[in-house]
PDB file of N, CA and C in Angstrom:
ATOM      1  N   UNK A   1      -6.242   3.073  -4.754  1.00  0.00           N
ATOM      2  CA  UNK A   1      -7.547   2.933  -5.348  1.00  0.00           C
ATOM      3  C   UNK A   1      -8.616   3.573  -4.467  1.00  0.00           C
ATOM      4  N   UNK A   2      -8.356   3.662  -3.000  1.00  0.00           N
ATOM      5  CA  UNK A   2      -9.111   4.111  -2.302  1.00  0.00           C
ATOM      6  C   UNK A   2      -9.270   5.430  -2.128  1.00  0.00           C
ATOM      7  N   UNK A   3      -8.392   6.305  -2.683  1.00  0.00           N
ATOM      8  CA  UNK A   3      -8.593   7.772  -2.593  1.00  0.00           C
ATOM      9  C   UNK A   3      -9.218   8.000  -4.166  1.00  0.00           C
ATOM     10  N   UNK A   4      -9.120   7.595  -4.781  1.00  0.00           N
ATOM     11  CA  UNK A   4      -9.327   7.284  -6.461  1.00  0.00           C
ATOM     12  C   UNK A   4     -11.250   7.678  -6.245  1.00  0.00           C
ATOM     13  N   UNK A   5     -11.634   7.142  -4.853  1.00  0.00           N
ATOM     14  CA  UNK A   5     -12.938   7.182  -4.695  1.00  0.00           C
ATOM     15  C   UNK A   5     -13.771   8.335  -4.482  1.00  0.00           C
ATOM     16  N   UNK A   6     -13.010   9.479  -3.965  1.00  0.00           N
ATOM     17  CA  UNK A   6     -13.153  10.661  -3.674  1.00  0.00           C
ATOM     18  C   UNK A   6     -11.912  11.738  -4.386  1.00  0.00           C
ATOM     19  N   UNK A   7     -10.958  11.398  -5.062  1.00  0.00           N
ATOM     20  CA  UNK A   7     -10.574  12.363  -5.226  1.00  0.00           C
ATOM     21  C   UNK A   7      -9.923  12.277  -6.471  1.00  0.00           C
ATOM     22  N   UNK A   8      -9.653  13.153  -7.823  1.00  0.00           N
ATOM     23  CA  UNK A   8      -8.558  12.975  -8.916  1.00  0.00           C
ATOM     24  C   UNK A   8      -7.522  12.486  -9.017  1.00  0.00           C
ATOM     25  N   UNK A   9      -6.842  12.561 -10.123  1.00  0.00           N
ATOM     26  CA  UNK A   9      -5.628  11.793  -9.983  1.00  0.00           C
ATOM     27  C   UNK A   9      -5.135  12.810  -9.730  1.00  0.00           C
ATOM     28  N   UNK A  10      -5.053  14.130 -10.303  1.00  0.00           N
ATOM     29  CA  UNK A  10      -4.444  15.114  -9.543  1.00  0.00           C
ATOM     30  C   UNK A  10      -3.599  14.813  -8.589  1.00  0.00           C
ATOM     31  N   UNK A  11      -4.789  15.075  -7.437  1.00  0.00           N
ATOM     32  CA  UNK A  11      -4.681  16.110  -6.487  1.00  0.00           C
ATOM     33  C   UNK A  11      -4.365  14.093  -5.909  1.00  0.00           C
ATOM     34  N   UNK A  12      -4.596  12.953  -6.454  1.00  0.00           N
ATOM     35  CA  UNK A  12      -3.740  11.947  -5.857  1.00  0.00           C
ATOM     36  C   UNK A  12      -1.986  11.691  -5.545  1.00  0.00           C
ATOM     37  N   UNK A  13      -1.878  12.090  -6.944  1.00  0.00           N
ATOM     38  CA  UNK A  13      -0.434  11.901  -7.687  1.00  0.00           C
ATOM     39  C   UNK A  13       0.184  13.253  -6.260  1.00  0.00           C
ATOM     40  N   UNK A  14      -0.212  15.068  -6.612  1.00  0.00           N
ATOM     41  CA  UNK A  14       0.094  16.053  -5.304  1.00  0.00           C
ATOM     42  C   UNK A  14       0.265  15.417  -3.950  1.00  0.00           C
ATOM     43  N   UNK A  15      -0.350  14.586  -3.162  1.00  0.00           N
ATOM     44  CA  UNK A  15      -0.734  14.165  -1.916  1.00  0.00           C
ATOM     45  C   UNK A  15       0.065  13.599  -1.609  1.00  0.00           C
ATOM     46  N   UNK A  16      -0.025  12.002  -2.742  1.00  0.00           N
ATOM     47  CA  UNK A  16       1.234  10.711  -2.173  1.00  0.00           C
ATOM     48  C   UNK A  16       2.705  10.755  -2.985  1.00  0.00           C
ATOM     49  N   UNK A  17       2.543  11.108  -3.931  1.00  0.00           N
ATOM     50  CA  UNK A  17       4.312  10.731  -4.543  1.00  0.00           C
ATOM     51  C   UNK A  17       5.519  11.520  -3.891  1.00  0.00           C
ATOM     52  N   UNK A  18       5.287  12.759  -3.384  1.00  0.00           N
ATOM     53  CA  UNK A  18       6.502  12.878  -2.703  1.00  0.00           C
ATOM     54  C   UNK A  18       6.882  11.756  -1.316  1.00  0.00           C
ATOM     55  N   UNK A  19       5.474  11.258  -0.594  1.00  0.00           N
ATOM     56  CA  UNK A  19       6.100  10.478   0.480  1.00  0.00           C
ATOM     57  C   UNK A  19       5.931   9.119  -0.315  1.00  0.00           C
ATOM     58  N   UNK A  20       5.058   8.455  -1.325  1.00  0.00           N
ATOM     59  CA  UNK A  20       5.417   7.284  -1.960  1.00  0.00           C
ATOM     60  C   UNK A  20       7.310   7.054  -2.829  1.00  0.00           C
ATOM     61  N   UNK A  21       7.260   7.951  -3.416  1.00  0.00           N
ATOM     62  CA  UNK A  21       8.756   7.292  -4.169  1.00  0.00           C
ATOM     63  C   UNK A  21      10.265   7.575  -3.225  1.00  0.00           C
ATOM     64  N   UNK A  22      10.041   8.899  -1.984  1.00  0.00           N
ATOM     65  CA  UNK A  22      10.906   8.501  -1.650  1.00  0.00           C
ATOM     66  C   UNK A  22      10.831   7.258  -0.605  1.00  0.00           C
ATOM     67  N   UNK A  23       9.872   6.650  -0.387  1.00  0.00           N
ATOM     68  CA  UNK A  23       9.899   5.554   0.660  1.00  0.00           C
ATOM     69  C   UNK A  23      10.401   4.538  -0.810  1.00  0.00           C
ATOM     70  N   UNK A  24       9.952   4.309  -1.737  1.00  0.00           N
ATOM     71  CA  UNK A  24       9.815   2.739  -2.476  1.00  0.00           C
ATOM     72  C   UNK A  24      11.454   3.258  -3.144  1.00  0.00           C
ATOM     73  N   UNK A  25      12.473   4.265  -3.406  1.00  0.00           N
ATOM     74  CA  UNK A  25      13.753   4.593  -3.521  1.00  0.00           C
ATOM     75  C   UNK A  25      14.827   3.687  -2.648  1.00  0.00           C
ATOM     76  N   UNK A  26      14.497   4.123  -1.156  1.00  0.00           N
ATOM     77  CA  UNK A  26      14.921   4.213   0.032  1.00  0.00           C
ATOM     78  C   UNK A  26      14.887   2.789   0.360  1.00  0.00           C
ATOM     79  N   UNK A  27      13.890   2.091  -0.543  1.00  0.00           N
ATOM     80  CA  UNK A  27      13.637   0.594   0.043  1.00  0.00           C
ATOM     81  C   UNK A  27      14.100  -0.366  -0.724  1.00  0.00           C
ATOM     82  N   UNK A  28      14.127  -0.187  -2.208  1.00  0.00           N
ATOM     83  CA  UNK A  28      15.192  -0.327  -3.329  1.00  0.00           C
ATOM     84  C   UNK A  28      14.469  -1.068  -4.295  1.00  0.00           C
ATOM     85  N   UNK A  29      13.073  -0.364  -4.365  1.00  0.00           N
ATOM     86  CA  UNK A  29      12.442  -0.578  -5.454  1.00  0.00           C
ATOM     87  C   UNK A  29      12.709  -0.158  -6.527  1.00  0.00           C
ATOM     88  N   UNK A  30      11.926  -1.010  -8.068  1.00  0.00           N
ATOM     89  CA  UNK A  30      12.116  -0.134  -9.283  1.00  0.00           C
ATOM     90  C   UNK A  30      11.098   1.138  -9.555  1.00  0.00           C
ATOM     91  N   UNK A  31      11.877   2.651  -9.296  1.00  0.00           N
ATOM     92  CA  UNK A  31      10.674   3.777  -9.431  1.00  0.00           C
ATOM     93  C   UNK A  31       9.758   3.531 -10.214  1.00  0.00           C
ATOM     94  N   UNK A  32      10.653   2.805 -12.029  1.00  0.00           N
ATOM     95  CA  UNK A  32       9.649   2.817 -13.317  1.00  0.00           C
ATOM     96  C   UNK A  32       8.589   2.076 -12.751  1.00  0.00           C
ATOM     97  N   UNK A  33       8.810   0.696 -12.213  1.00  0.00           N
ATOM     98  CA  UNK A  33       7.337  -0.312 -11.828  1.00  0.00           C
ATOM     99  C   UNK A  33       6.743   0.511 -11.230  1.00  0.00           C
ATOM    100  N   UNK A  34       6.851   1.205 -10.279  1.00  0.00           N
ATOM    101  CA  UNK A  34       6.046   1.808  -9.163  1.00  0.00           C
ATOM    102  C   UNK A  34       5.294   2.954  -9.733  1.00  0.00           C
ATOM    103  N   UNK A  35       5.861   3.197 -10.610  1.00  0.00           N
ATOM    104  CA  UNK A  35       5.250   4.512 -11.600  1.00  0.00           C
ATOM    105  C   UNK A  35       4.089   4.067 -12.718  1.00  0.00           C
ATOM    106  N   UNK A  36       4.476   2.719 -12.888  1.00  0.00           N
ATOM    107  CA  UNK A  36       3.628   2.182 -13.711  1.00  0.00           C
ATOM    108  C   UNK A  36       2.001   1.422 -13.250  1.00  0.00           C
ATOM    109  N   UNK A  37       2.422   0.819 -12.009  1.00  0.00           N
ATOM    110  CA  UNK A  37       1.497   0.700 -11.137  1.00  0.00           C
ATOM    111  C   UNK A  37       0.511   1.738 -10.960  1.00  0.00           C
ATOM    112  N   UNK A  38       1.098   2.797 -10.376  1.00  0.00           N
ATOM    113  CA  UNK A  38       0.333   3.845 -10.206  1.00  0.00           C
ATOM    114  C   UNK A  38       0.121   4.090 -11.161  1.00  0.00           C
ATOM    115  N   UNK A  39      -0.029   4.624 -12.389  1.00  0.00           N
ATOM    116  CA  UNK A  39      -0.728   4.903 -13.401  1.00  0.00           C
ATOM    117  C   UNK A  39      -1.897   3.927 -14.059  1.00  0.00           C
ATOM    118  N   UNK A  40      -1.729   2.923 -14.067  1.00  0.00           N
ATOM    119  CA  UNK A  40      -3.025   1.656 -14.058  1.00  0.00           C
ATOM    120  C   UNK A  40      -3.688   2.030 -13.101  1.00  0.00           C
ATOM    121  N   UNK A  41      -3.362   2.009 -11.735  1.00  0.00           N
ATOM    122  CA  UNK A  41      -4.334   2.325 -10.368  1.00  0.00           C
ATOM    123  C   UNK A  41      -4.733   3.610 -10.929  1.00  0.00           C
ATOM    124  N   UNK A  42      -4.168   4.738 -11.082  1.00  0.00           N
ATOM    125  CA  UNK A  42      -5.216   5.813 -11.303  1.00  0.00           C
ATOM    126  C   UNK A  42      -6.318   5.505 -12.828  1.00  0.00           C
ATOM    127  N   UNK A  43      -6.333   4.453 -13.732  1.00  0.00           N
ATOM    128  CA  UNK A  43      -7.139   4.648 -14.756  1.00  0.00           C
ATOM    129  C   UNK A  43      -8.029   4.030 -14.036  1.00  0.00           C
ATOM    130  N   UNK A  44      -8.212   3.096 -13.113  1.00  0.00           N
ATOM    131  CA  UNK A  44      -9.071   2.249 -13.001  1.00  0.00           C
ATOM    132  C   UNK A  44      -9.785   3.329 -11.448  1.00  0.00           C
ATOM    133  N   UNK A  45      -9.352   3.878 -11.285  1.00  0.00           N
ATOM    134  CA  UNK A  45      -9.770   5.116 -10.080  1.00  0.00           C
ATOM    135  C   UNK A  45     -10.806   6.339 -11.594  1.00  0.00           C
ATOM    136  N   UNK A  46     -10.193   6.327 -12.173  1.00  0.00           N
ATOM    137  CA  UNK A  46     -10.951   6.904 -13.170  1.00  0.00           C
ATOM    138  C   UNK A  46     -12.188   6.930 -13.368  1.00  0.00           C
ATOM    139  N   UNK A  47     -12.530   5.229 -13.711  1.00  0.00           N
ATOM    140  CA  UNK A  47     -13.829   4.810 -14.675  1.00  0.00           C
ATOM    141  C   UNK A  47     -14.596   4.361 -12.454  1.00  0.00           C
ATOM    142  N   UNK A  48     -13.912   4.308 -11.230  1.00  0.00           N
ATOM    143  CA  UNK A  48     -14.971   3.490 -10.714  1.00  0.00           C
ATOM    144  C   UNK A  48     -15.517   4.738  -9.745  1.00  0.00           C
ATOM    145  N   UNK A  49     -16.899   4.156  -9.447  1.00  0.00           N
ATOM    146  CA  UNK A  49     -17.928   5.453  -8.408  1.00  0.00           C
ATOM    147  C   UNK A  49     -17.465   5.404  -7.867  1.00  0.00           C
ATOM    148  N   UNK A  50     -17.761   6.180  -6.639  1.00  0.00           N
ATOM    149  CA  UNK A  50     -18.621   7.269  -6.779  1.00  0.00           C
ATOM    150  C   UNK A  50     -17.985   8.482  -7.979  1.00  0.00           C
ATOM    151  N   UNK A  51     -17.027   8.552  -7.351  1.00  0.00           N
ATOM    152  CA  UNK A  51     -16.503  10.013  -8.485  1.00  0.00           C
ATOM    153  C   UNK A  51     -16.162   9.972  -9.864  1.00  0.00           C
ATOM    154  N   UNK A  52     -15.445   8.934  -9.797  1.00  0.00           N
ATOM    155  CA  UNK A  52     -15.740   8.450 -11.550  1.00  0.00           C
ATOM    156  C   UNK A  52     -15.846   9.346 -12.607  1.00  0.00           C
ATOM    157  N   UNK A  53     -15.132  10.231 -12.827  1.00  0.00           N
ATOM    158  CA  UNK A  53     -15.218  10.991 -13.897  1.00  0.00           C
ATOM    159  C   UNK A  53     -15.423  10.953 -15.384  1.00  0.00           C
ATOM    160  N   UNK A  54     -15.232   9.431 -16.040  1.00  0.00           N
ATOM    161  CA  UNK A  54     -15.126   9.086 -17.041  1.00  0.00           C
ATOM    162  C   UNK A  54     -16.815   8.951 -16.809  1.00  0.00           C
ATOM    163  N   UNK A  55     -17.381   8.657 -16.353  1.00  0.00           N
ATOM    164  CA  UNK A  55     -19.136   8.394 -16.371  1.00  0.00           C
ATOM    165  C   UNK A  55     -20.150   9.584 -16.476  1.00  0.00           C
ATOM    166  N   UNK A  56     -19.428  10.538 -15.409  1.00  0.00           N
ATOM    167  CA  UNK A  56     -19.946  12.007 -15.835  1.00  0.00           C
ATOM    168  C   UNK A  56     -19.960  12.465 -17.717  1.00  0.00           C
ATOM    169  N   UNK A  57     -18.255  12.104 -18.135  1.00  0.00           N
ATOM    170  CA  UNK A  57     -18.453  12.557 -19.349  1.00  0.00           C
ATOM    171  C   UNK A  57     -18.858  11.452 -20.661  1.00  0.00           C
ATOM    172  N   UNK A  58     -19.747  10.630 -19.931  1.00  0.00           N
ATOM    173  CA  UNK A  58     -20.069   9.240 -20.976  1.00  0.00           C
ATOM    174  C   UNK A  58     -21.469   9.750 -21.171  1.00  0.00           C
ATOM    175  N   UNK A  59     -22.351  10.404 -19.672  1.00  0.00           N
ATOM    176  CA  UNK A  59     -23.560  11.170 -19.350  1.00  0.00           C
ATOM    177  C   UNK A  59     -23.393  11.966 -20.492  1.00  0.00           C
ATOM    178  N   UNK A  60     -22.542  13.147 -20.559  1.00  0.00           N
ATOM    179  CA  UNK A  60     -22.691  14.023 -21.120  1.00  0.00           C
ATOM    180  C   UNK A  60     -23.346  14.049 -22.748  1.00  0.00           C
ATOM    181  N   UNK A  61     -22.169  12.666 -23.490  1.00  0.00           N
ATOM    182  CA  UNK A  61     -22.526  12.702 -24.872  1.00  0.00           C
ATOM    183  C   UNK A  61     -23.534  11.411 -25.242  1.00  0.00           C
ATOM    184  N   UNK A  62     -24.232  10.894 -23.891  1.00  0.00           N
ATOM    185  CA  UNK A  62     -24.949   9.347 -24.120  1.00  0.00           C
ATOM    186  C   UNK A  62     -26.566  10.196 -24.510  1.00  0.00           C
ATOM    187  N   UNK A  63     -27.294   9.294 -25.362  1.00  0.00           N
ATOM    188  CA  UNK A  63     -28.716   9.424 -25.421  1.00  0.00           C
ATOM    189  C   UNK A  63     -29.167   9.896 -24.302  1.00  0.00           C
ATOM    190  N   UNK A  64     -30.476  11.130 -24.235  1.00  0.00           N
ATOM    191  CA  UNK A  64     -30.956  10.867 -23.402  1.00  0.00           C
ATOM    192  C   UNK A  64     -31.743  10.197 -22.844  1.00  0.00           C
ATOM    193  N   UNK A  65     -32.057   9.010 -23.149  1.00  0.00           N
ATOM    194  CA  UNK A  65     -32.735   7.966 -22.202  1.00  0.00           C
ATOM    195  C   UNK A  65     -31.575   7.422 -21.625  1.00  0.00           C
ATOM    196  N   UNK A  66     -30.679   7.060 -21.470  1.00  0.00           N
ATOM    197  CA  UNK A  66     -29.194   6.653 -20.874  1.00  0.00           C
ATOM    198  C   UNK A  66     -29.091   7.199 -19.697  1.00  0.00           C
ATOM    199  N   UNK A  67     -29.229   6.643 -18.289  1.00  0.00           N
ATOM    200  CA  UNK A  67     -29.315   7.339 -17.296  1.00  0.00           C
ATOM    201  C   UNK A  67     -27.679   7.079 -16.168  1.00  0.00           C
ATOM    202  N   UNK A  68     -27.462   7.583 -15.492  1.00  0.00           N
ATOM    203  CA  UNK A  68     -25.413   7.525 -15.031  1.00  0.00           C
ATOM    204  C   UNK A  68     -25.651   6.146 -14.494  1.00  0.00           C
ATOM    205  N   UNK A  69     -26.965   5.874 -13.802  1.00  0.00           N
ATOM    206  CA  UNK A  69     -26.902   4.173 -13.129  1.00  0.00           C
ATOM    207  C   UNK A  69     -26.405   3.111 -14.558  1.00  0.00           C
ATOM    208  N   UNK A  70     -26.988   3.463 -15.351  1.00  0.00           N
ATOM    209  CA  UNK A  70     -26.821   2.571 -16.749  1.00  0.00           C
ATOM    210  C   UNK A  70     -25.199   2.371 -16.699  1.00  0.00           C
ATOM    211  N   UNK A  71     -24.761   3.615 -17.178  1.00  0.00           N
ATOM    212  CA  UNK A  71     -23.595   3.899 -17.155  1.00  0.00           C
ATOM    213  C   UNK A  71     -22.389   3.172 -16.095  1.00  0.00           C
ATOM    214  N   UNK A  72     -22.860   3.357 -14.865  1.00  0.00           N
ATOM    215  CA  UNK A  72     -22.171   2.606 -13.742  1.00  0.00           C
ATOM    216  C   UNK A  72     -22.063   1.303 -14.191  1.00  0.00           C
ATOM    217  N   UNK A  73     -22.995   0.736 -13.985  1.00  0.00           N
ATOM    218  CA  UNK A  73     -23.301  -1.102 -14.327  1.00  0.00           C
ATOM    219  C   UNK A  73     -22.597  -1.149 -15.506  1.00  0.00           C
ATOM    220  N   UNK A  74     -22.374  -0.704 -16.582  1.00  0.00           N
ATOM    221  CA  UNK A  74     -21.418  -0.701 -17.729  1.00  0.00           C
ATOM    222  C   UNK A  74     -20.218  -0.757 -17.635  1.00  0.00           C
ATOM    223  N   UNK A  75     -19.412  -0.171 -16.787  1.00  0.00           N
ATOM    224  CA  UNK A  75     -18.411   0.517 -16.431  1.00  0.00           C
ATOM    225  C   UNK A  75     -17.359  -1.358 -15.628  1.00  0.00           C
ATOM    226  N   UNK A  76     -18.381  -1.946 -14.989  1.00  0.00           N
ATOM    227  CA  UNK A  76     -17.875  -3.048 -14.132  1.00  0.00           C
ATOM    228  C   UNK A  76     -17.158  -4.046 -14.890  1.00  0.00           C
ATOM    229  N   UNK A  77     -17.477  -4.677 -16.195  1.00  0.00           N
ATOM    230  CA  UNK A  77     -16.524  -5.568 -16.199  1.00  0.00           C
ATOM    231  C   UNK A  77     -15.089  -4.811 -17.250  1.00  0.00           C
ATOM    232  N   UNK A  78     -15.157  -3.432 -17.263  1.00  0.00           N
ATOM    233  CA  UNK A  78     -13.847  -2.645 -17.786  1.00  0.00           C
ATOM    234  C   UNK A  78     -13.193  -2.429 -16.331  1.00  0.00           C
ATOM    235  N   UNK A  79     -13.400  -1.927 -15.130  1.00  0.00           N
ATOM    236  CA  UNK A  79     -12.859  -2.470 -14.121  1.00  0.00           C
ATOM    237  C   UNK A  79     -12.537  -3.373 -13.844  1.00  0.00           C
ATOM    238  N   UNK A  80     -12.454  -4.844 -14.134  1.00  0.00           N
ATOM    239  CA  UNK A  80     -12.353  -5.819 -13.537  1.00  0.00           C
ATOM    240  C   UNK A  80     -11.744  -6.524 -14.733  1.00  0.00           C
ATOM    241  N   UNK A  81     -11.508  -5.866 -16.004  1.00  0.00           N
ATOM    242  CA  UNK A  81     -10.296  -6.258 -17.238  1.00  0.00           C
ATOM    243  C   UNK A  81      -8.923  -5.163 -16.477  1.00  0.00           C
ATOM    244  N   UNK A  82      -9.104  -4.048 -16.001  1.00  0.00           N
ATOM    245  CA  UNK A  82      -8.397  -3.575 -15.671  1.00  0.00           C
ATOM    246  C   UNK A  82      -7.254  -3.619 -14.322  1.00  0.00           C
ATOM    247  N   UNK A  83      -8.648  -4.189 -13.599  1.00  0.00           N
ATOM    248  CA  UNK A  83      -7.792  -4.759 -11.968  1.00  0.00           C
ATOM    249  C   UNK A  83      -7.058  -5.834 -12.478  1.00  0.00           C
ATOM    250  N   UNK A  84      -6.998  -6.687 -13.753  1.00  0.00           N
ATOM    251  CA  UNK A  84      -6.533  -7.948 -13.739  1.00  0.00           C
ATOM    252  C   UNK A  84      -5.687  -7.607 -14.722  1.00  0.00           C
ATOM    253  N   UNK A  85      -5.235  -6.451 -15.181  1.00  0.00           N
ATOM    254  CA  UNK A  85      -3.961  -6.086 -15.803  1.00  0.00           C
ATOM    255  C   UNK A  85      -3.369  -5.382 -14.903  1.00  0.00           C
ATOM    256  N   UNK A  86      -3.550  -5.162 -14.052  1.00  0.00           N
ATOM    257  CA  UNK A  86      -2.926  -4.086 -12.319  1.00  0.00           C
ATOM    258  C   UNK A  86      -2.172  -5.589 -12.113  1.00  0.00           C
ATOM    259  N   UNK A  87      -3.212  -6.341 -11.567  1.00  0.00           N
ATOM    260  CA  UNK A  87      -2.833  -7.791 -10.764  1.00  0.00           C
ATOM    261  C   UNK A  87      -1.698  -8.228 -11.570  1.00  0.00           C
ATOM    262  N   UNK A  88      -1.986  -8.614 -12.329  1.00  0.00           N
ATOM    263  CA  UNK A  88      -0.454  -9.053 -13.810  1.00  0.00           C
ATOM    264  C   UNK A  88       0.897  -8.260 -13.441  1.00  0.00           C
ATOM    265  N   UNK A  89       0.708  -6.904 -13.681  1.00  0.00           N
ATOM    266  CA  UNK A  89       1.829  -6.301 -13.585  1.00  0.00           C
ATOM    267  C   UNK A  89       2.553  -6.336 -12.103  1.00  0.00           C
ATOM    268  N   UNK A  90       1.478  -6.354 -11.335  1.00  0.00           N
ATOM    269  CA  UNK A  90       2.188  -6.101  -9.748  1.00  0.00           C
ATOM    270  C   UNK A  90       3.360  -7.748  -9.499  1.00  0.00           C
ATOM    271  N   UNK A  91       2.152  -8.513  -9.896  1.00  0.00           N
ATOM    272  CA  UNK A  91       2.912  -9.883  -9.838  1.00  0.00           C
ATOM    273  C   UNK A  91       3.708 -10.195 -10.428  1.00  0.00           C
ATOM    274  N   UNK A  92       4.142  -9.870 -11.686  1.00  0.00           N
ATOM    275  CA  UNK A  92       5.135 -10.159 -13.039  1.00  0.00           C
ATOM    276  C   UNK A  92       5.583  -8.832 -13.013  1.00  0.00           C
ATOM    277  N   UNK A  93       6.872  -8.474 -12.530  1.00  0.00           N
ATOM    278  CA  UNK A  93       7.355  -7.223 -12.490  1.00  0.00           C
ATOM    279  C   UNK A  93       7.737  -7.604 -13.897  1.00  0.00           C
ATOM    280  N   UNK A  94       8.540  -8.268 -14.676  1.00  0.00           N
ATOM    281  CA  UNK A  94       8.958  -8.331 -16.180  1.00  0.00           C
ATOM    282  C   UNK A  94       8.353  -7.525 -16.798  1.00  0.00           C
ATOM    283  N   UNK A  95       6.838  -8.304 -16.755  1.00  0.00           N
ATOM    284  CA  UNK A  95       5.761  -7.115 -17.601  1.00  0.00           C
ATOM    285  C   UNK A  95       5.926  -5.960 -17.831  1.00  0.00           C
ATOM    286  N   UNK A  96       6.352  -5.335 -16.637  1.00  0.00           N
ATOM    287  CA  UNK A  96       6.058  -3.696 -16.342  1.00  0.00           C
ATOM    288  C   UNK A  96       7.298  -3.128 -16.827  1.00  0.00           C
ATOM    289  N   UNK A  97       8.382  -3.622 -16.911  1.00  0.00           N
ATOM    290  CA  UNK A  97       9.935  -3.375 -17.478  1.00  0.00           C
ATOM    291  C   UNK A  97       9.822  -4.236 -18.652  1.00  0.00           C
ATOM    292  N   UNK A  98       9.061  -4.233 -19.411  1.00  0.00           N
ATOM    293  CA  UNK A  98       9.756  -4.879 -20.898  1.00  0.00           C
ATOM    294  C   UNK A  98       9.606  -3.634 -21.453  1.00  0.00           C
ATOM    295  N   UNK A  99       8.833  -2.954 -21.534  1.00  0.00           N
ATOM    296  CA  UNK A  99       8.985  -1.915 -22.750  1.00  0.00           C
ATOM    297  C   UNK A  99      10.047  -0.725 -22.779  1.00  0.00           C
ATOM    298  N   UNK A 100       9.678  -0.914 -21.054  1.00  0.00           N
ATOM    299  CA  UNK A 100      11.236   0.439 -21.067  1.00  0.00           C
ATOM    300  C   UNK A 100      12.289   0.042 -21.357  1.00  0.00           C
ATOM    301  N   UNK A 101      12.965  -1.744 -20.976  1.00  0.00           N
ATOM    302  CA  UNK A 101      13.924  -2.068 -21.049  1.00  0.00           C
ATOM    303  C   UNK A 101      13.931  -2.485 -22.970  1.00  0.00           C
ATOM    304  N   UNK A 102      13.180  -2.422 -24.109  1.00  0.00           N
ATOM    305  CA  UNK A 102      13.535  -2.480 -25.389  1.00  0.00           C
ATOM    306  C   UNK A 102      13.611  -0.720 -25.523  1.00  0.00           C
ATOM    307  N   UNK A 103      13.722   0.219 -24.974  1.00  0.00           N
ATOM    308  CA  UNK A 103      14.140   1.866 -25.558  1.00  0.00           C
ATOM    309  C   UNK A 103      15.366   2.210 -24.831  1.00  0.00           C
ATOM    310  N   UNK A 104      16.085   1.082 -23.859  1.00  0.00           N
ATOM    311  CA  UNK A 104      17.398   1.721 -23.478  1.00  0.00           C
ATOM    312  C   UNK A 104      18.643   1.096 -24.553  1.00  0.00           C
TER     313      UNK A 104
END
């Protein structure tokens, strides 16, 4: 979440997953959870400042009296529905393996 602050998911996902999955492999984690994790962590890296990209393009098509501070303060309790579906899944691994485990 903390690089989420300065940088894309990009160039997040480029940086850490070659040394994240082979460490959480090696350690005898489930890749899918860990994959799933990370993908919640990057939406919620998405919508929060500074870089926040989803706010830039909320700017773009909002009224103009709608100013990005507006926007920010908006943005907080969809972060904080979101950290608490992160929190769920990290804690209840089930969660995070039910859907893959009904397509095998």
């Amino acid at each position: 979440m903390v690089l989420g602050l300065f940088m894309d998911w990009i160039g997040i996902c480029l940086v850490t997953m070659p040394i994240f999955v082979s460490a959480i492999i090696a350690l005898g984690f489930d890749p899918i959870r860990f994959g799933i994790l990370l993908c919640m962590n990057m939406r919620i890296s998405y919508l929060a400042p500074p870089f926040g990209p989803a706010a830039f393009h909320l700017k773009e098509v909002a009224p103009p009296g709608i100013e990005l501070s507006h926007i920010y303060r908006a943005m907080w309790p969809f972060i904080a529905l979101q950290a608490t579906g992160l929190a769920l899944v990290l804690f209840m691994g089930a969660l995070a393996l039910w859907l893959p485990s009904m397509i095998r």
